[in-house]
C-alpha atoms as a PDB file:
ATOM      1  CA  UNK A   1     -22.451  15.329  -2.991  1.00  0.00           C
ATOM      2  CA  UNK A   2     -20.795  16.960  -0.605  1.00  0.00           C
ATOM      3  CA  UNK A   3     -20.528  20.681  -0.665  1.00  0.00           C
ATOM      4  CA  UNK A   4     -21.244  20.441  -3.955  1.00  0.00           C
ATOM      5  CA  UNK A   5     -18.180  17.976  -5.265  1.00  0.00           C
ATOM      6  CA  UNK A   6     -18.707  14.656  -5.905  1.00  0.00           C
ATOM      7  CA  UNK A   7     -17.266  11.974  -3.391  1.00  0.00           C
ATOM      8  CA  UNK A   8     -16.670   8.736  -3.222  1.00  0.00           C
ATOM      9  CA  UNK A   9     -17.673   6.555  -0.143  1.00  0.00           C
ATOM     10  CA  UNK A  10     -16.813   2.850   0.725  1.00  0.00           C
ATOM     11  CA  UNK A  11     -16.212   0.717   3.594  1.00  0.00           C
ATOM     12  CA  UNK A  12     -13.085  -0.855   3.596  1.00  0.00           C
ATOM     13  CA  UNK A  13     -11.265  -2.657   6.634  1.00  0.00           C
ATOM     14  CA  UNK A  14      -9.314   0.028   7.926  1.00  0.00           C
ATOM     15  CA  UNK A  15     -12.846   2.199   7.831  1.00  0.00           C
ATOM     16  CA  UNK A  16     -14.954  -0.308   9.356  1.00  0.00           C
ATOM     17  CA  UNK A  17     -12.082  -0.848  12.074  1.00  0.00           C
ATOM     18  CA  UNK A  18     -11.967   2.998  12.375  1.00  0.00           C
ATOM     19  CA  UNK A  19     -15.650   3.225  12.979  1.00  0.00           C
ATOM     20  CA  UNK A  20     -16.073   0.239  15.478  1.00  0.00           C
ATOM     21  CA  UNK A  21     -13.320   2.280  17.602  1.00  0.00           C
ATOM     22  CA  UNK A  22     -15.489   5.495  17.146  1.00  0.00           C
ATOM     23  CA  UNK A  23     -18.613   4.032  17.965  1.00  0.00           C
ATOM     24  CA  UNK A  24     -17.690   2.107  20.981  1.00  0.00           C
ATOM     25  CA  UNK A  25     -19.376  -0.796  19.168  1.00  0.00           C
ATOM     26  CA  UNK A  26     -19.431  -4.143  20.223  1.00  0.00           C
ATOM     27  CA  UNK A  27     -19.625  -5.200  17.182  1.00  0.00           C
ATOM     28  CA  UNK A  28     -20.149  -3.603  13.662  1.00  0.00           C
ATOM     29  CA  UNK A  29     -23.481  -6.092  13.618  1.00  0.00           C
ATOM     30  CA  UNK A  30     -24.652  -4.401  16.672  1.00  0.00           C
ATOM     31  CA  UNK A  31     -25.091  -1.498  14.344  1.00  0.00           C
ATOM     32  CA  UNK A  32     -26.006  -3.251  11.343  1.00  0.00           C
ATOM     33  CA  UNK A  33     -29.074  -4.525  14.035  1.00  0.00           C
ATOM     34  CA  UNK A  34     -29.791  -0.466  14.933  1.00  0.00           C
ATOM     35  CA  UNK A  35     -29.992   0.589  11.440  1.00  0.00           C
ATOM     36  CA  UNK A  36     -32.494  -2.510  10.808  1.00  0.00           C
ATOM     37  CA  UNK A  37     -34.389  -1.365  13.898  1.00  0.00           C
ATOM     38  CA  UNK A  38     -34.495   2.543  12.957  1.00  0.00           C
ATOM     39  CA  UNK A  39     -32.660   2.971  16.158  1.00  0.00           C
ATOM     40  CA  UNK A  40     -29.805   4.808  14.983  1.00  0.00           C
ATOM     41  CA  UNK A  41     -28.259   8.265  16.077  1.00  0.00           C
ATOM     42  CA  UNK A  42     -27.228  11.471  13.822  1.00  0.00           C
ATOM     43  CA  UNK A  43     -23.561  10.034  15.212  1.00  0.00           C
ATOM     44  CA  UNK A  44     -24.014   6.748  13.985  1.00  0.00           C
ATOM     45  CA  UNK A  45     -24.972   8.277  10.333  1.00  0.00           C
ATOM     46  CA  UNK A  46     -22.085  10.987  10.646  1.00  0.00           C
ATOM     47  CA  UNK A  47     -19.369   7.830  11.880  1.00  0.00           C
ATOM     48  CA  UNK A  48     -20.357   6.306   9.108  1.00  0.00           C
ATOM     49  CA  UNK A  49     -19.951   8.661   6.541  1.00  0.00           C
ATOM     50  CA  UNK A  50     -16.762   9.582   7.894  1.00  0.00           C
ATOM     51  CA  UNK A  51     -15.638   6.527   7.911  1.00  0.00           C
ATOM     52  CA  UNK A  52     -16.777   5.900   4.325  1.00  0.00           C
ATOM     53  CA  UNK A  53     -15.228   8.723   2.958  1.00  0.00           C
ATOM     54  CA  UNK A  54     -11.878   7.891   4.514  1.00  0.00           C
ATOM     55  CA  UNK A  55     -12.085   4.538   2.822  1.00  0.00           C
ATOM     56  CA  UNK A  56     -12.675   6.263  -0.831  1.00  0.00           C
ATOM     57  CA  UNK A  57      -9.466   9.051  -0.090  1.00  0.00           C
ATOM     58  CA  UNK A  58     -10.995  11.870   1.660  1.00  0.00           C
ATOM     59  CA  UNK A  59      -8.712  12.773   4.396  1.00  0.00           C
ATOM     60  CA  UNK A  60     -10.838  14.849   6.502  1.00  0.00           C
ATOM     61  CA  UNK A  61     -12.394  14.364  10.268  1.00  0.00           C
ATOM     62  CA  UNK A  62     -15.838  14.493  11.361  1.00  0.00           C
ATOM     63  CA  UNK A  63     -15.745  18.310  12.443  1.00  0.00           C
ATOM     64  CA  UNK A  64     -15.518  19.171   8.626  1.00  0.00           C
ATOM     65  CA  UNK A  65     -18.923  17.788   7.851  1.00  0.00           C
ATOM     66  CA  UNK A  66     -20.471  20.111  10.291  1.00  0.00           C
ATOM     67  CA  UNK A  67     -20.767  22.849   8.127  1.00  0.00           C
ATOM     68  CA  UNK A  68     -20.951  20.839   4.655  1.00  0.00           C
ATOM     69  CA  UNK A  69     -24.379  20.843   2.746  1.00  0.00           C
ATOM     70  CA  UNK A  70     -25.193  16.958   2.057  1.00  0.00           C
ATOM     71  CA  UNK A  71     -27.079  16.693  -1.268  1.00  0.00           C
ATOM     72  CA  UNK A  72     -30.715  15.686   0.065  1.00  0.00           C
ATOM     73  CA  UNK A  73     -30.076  16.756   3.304  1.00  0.00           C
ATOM     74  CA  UNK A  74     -30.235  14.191   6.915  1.00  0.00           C
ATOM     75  CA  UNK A  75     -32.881  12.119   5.127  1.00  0.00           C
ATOM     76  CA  UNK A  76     -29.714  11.321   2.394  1.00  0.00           C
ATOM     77  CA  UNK A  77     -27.825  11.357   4.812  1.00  0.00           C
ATOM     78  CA  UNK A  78     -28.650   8.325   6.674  1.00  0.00           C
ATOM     79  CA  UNK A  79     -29.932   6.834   3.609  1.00  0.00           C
ATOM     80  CA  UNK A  80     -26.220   7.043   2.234  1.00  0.00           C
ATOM     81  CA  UNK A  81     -24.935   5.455   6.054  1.00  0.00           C
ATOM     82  CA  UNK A  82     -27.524   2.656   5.762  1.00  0.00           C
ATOM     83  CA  UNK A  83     -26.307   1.497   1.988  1.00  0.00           C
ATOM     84  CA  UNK A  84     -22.965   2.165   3.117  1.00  0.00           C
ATOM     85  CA  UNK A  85     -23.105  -0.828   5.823  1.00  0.00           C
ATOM     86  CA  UNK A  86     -25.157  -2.860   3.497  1.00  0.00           C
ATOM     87  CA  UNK A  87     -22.865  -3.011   0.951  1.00  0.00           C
ATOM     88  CA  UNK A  88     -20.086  -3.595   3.444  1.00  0.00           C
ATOM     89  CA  UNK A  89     -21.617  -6.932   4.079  1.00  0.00           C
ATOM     90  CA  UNK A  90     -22.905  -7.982   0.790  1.00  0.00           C
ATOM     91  CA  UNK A  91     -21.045 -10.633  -1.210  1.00  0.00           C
ATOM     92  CA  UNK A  92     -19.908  -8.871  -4.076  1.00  0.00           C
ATOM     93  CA  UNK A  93     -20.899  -9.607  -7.298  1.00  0.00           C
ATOM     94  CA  UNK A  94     -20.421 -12.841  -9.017  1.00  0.00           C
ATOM     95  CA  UNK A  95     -19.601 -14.423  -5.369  1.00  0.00           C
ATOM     96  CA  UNK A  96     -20.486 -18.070  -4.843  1.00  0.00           C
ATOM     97  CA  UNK A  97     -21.548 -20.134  -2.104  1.00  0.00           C
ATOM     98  CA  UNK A  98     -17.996 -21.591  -1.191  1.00  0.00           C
ATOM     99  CA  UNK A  99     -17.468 -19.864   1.536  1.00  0.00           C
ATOM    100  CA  UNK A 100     -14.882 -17.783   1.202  1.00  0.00           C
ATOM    101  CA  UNK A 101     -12.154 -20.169   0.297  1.00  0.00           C
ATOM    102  CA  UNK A 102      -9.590 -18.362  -1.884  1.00  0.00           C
END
């Protein structure tokens, strides 16, 4: 929840690209690794749920979450980020072991 509406939040290419770019990543597992660590930034958890919201439809920029209530406040907050990037890199359901052969 977002200002009290309902959003939708996913990583999808263009989002992940979008966020390496804004975090001056090396790599998106280089933040994967901080996030495992419990070495991430308020930026990091904004980026990403910027970038999230981007890849559900939401066509605003980071300055408009300034002001926005987040449903369960900065502790949600990076909660949301964290399951965001998980499920970025988790085989989705039903995926076997072939390794990615189409």
């Amino acid at each position: 929840m977002l200002g009290g509406k309902p959003r939708v939040a996913k990583l999808t290419l263009g989002a992940l690209a979008e966020l390496e770019a804004e975090l001056g990543a090396e790599s998106l597992l280089d933040l994967v690794a901080r996030f495992e660590r419990g070495a991430f930034c308020s930026r990091d958890v904004l980026a990403l749920i910027v970038a999230g919201l981007r890849g559900g439809g939401w066509q605003g920029r980071a300055e408009d979450l300034r002001a926005v209530d987040i449903g369960g406040g900065p502790v949600a907050a990076a909660r949301l980020a964290a399951e965001l990037l998980a499920r970025a890199f988790a085989p989705p359901p039903g995926a076997g072991g072939d390794g990615g052969a189409a």
